[in-house]
Protein backbone atom coordinates (compact mmCIF):
# COMPACT_ATOMS: atom_id res chain seq x y z
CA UNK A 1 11.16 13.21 -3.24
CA UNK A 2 8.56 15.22 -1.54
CA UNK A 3 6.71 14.09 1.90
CA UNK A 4 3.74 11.47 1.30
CA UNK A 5 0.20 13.15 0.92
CA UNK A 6 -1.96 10.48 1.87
CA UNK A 7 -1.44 7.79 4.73
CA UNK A 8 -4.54 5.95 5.31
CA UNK A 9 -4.29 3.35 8.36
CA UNK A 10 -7.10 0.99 8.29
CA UNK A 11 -6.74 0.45 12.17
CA UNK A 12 -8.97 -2.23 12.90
CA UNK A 13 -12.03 -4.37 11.28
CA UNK A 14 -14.11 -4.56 14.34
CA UNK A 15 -17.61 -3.59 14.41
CA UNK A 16 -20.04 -3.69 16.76
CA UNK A 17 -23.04 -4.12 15.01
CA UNK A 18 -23.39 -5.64 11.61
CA UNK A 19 -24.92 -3.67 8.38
CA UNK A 20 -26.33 -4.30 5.09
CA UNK A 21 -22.75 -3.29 3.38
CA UNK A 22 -20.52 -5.25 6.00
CA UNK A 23 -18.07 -7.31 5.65
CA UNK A 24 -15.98 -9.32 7.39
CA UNK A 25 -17.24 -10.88 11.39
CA UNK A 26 -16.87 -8.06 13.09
CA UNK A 27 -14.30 -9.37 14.91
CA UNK A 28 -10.36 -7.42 15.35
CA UNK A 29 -7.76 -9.60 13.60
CA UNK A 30 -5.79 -11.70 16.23
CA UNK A 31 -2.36 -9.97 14.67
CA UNK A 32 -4.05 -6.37 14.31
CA UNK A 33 -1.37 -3.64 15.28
CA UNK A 34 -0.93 -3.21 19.31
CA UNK A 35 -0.77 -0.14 20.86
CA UNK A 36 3.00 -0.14 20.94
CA UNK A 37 3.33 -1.04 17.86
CA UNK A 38 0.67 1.97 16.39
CA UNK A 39 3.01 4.24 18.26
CA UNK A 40 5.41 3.42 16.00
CA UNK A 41 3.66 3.55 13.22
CA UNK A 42 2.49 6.53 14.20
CA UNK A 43 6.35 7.70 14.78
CA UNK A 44 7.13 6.56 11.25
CA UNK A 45 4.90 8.64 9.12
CA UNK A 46 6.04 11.45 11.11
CA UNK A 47 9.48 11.08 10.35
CA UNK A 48 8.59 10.13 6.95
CA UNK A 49 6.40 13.87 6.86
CA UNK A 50 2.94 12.82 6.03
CA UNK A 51 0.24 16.14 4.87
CA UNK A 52 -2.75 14.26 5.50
CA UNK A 53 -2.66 11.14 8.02
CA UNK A 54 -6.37 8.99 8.23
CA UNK A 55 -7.16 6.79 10.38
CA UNK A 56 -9.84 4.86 9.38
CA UNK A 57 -11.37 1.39 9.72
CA UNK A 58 -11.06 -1.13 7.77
CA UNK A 59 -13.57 -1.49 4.76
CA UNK A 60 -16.92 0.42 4.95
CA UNK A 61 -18.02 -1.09 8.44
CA UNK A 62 -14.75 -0.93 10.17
CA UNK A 63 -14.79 1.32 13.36
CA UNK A 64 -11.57 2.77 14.73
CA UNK A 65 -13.62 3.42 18.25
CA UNK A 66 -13.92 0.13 18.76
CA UNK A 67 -10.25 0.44 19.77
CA UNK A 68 -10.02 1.21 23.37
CA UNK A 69 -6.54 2.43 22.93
CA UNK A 70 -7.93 5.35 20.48
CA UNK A 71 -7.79 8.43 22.48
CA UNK A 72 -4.15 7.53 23.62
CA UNK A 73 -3.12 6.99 19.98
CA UNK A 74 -5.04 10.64 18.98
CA UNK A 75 -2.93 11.98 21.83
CA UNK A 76 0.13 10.26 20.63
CA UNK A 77 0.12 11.56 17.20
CA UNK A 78 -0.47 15.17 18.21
CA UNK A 79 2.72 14.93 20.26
CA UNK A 80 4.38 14.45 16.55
CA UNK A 81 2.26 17.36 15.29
CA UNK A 82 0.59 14.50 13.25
CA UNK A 83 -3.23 15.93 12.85
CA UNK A 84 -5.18 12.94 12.45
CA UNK A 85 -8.78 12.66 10.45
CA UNK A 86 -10.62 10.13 12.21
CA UNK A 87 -13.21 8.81 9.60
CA UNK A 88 -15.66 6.84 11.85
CA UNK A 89 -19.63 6.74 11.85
CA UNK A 90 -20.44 7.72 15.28
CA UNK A 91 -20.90 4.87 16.91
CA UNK A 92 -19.06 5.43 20.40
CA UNK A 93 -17.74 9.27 19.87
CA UNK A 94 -18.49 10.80 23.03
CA UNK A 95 -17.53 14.34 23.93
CA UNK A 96 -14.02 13.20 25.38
CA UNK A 97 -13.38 12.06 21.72
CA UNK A 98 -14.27 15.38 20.35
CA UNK A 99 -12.08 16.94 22.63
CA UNK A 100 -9.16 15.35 22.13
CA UNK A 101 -9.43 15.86 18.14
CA UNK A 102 -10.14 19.58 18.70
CA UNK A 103 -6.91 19.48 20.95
CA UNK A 104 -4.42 17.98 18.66
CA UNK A 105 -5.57 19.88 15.63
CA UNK A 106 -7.26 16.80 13.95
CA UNK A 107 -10.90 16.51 12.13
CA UNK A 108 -13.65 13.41 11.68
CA UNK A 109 -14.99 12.32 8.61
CA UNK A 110 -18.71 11.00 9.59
CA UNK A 111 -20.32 8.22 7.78
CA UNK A 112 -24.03 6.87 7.09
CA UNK A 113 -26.06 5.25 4.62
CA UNK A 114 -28.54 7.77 3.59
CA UNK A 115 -31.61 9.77 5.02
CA UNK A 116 -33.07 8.63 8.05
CA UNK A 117 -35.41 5.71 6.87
CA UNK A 118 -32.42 4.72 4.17
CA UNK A 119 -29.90 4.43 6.72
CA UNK A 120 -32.42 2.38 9.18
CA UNK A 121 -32.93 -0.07 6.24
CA UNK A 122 -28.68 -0.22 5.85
CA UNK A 123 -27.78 0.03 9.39
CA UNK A 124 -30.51 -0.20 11.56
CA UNK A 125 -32.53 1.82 14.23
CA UNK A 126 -30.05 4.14 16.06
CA UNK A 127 -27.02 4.23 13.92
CA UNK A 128 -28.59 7.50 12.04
CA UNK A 129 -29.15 9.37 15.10
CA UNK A 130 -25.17 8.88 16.29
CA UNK A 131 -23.94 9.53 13.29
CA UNK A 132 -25.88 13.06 13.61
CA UNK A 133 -24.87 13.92 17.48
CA UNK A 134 -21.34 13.15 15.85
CA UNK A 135 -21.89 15.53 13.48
CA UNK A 136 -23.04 18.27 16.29
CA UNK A 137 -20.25 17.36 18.57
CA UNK A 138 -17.91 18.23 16.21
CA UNK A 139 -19.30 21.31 15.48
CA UNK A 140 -19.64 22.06 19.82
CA UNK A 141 -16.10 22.00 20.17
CA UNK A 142 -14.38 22.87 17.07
CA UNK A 143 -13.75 19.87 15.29
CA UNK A 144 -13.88 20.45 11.29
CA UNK A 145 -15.48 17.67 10.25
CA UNK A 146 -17.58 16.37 6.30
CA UNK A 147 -20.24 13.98 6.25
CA UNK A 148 -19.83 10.53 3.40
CA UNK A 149 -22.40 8.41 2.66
CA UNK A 150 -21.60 5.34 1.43
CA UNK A 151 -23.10 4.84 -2.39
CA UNK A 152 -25.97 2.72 -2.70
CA UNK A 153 -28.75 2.23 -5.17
CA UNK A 154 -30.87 3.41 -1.94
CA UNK A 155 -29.44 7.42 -2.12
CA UNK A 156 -29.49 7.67 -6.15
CA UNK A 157 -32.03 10.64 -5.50
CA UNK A 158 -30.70 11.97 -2.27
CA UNK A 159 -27.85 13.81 -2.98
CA UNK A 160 -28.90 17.08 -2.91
CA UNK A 161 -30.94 16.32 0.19
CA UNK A 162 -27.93 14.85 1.69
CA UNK A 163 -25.56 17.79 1.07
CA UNK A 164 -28.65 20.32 2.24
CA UNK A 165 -28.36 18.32 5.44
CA UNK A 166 -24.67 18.06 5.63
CA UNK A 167 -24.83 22.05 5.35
CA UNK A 168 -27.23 22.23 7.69
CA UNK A 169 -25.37 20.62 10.39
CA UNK A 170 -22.08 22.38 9.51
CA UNK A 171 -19.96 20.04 7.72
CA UNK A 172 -17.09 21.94 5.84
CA UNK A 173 -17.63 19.13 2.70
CA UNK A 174 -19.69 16.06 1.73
CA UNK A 175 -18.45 12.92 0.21
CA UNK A 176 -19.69 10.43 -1.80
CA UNK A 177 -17.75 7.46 -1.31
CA UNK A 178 -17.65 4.14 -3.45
CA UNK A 179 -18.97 0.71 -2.16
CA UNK A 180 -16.92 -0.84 -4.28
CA UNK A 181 -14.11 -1.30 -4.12
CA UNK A 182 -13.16 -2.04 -0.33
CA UNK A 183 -9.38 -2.85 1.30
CA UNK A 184 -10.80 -6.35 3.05
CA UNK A 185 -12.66 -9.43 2.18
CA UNK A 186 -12.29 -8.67 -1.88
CA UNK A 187 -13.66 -12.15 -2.57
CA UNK A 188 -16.93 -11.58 -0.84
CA UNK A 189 -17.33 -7.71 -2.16
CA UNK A 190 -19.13 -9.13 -5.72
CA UNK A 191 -21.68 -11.49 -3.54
CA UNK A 192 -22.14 -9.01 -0.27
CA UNK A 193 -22.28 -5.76 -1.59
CA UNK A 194 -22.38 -6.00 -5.57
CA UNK A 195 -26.51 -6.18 -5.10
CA UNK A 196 -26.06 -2.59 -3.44
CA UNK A 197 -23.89 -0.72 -6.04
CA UNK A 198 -26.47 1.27 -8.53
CA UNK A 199 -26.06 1.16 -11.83
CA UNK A 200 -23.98 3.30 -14.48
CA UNK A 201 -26.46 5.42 -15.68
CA UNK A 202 -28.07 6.06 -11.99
CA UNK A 203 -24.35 6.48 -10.82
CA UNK A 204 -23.58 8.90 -13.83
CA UNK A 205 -26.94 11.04 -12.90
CA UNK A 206 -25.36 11.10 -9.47
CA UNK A 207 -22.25 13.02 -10.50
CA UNK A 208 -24.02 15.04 -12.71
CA UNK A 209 -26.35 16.51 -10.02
CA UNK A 210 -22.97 17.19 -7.48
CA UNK A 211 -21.84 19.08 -10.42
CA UNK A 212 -24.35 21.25 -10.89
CA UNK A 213 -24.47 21.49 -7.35
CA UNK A 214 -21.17 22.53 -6.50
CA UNK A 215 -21.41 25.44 -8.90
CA UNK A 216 -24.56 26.27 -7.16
CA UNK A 217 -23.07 26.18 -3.74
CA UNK A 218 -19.79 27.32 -4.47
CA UNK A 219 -17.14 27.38 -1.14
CA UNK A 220 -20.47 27.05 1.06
CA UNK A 221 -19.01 23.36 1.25
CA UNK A 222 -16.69 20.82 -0.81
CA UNK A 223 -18.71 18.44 -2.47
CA UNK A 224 -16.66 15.49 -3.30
CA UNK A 225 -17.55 11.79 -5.25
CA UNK A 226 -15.14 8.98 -4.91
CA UNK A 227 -15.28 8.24 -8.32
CA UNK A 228 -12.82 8.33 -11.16
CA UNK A 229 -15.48 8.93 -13.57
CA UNK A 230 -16.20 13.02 -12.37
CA UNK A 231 -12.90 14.06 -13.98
CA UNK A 232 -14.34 13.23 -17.38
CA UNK A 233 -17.52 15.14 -16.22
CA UNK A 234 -15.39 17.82 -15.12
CA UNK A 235 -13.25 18.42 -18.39
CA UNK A 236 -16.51 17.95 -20.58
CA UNK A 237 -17.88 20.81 -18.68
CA UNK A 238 -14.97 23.18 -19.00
CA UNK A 239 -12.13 21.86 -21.66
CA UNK A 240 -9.68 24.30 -20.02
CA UNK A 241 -8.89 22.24 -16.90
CA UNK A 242 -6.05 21.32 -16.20
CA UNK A 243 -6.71 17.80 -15.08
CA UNK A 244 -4.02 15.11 -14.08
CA UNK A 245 -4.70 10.98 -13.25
CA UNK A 246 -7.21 9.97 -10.59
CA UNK A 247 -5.52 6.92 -9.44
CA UNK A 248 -3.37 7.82 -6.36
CA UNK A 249 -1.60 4.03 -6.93
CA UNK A 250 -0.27 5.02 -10.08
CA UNK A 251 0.08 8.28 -9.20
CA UNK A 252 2.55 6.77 -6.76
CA UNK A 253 5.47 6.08 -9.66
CA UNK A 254 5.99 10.15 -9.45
CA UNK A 255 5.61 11.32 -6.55
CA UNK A 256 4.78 10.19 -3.15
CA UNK A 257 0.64 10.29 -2.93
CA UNK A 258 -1.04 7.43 -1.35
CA UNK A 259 -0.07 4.48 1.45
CA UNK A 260 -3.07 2.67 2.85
CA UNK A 261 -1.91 0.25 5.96
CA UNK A 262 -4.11 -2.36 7.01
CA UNK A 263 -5.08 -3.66 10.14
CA UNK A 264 -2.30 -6.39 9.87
CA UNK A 265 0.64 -3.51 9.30
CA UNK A 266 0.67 -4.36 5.94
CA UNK A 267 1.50 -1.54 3.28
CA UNK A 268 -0.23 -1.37 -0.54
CA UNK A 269 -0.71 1.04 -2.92
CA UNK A 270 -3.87 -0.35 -3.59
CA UNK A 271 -5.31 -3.13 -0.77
CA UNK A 272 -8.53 -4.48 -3.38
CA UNK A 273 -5.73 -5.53 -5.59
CA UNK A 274 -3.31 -7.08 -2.99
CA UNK A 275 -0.38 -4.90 -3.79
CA UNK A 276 1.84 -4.47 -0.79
CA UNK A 277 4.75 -3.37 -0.30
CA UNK A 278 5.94 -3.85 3.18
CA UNK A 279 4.96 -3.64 6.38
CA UNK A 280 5.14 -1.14 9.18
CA UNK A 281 6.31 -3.30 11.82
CA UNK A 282 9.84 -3.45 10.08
CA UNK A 283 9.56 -1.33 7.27
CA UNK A 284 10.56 2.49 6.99
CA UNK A 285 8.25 4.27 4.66
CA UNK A 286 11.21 5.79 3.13
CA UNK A 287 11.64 1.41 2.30
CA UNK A 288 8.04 0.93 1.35
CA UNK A 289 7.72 3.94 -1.24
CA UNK A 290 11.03 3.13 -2.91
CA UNK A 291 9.94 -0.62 -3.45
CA UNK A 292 6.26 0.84 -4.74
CA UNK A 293 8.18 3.29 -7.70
CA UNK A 294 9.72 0.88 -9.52
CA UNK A 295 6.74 -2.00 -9.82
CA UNK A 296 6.32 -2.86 -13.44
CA UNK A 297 2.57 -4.08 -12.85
CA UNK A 298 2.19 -0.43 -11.69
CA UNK A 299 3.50 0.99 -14.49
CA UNK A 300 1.49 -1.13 -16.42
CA UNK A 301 -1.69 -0.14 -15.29
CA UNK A 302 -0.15 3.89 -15.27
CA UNK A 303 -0.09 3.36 -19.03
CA UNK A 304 -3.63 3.20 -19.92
CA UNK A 305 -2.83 1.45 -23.47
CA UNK A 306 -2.84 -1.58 -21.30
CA UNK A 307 -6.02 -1.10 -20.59
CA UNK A 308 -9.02 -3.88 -22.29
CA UNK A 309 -11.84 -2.59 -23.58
CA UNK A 310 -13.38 0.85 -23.89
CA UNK A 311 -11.29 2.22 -20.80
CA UNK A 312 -8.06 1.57 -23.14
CA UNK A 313 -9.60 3.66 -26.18
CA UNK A 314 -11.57 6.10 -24.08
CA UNK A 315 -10.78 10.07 -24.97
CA UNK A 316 -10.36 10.48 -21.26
CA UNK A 317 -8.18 7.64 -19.64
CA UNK A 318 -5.31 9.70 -19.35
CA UNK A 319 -7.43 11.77 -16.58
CA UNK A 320 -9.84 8.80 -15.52
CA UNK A 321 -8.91 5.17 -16.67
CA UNK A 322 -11.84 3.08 -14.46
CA UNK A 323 -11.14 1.65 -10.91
CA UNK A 324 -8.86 -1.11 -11.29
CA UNK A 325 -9.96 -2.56 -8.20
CA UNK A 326 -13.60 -2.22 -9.14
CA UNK A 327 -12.69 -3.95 -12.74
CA UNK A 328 -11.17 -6.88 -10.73
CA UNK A 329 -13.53 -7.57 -8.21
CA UNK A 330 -16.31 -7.64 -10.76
CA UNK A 331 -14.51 -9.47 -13.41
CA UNK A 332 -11.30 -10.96 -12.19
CA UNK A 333 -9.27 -8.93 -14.25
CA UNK A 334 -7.29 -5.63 -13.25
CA UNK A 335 -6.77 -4.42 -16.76
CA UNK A 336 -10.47 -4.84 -17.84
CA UNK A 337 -12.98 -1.98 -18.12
CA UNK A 338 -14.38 -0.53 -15.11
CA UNK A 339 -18.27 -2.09 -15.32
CA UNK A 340 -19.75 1.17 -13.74
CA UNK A 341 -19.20 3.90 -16.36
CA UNK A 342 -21.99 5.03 -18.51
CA UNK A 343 -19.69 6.80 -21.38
CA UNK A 344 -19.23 5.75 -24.47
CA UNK A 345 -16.30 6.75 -25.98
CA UNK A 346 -16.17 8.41 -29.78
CA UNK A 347 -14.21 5.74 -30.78
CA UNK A 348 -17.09 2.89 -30.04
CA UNK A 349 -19.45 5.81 -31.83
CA UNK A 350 -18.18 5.80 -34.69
């Protein structure tokens, strides 16, 4: 079995300053990972061979640099020849920061909320402008870096704004990443940041306009939404595609794509559903992916027959299927339809 693709370590929940999408107190949890014990972690997925290594915080508000032992651990992981992709907003990335991540090969993902008066409305006065001087930083000393704004009913007609900007500043891609679902606090995600989410048809319009952008734009820059629902989108436009599943847990049970560890060390395929598998204080993740394979709930949500409603007769489950997570946090229920999507399948037509 190949190297993993995708390790995602959700290093700490900490924020400084609470947002309209946070969750969580802001405070570090009182077992998150030490610096010793990151090292190691860090160690592992090296070993292991990992082609893409995130570190991230945890949930949308997380912020790794609120982790005074960052710049070591940066340092540390380029000594493996482990590039790391620090996805942070901007708060406390100074040029030190930059420079380390230009030295060890790595890139930043930036995120905000929106335009200017959006994101002082999400995150308040100041938080915009850092999340720009991030973005120029980056660009000052060589750091490859995209831009991801967190989905809200507040940007439904800002993407192409958004991606003129993240052009502008020199971003080599823009995402647009989910609100829902996120790795912590699952039972407050309906109450907290349900109210935020827009709806299926203004979500639908959403992926429309990044496709019609992206063939506008072509390689200027990646244009990317976190949603499972842009496959369909992309196979109505052009049949010929050759498209596979969009769920990196399932896509687990054949080959070795996606390990998210949270701030506690523990390992899932997918945290808004609580499936772990181990945990990197004792674990190899040679032990954690060969525990992951064989999980029959996995399989069972692979198999998109399983699926309830009009995600288990749609056309295009085998290529989209609905957010699990999403369909449980909204309904309790992993196997239920994901409530976001707008399509109605041919089968409900007729």
């Amino acid at each position: 079995m190949s190297k993993l693709n995708h390790f995602i370590w959700s290093c700490t929940r900490a924020f400084e300053t609470k947002c309209a999408y946070s969750l969580s107190d802001g405070k570090p949890l009182l077992n998150e990972l030490t610096t010793d014990e990151a090292k190691i972690l860090i160690a592992k997925a090296a070993d292991f061979g990992v082609d893409y290594f995130f570190i991230s915080g945890a949930g949308c508000t997380g912020e790794p640099l609120m982790r005074t032992d960052l710049i070591e651990l940066i340092q540390y992981a380029s000594e493996y020849r482990l590039a790391p992709n620090l996805k942070l907003s901007g708060h406390r990335f100074t040029k030190e920061v930059a420079k380390e991540l230009a030295a060890g090969g790595g890139k930043a993902t930036i995120g905000f909320a929106g335009l200017k008066e959006t994101d002082y409305l999400l995150r308040g006065k100041g938080a915009y402008e850092e999340t720009i001087e991030a973005a120029k930083l980056c660009a000052a000393y060589g750091v490859p870096f995209s831009l991801h704004v967190v989905n809200t009913k507040y940007v439904v007609n800002q993407v192409h704004d958004l991606v003129m900007l993240s052009l502008d500043l020199g971003a080599h891609a823009f995402y647009l990443a989910s609100l829902i679902p996120q790795p912590i606090c699952v039972e407050d995600q309906l109450r907290i940041l349900g109210p935020l989410e827009p709806t299926p048809a203004q979500r639908e319009k959403q992926l429309m306009e990044i496709y019609t952008l992206s063939k506008e734009l072509g390689e200027k820059i990646q244009i990317v939404p976190y949603d499972m629902f842009y496959k369909r989108i992309l196979k109505t436009k052009d049949p010929s595609l050759d498209l596979h599943s969009g769920c990196s847990m399932c896509d687990n049970l054949v080959r070795n794509e996606w390990l998210e560890v949270l701030d506690d060390g523990k390992a899932y395929s997918c945290s808004p559903l609580g499936l772990t598998y181990g945990d990197i204080r004792k674990d190899s993740i040679q032990e954690i992916m060969s525990r992951m394979r064989p999980s029959e709930l996995v399989e069972k949500l692979a198999d998109h027959k399983n699926l309830k409603g009009k995600c288990g007769i749609c056309e295009f489950s085998n290529i989209c299927g609905g957010c699990r997570g999403r369909a449980y946090i909204y309904s309790g229920d992993m196997f239920n339809p994901d409530p976001m999507c707008a399509y109605l399948p041919k089968r409900n037509k007729s």
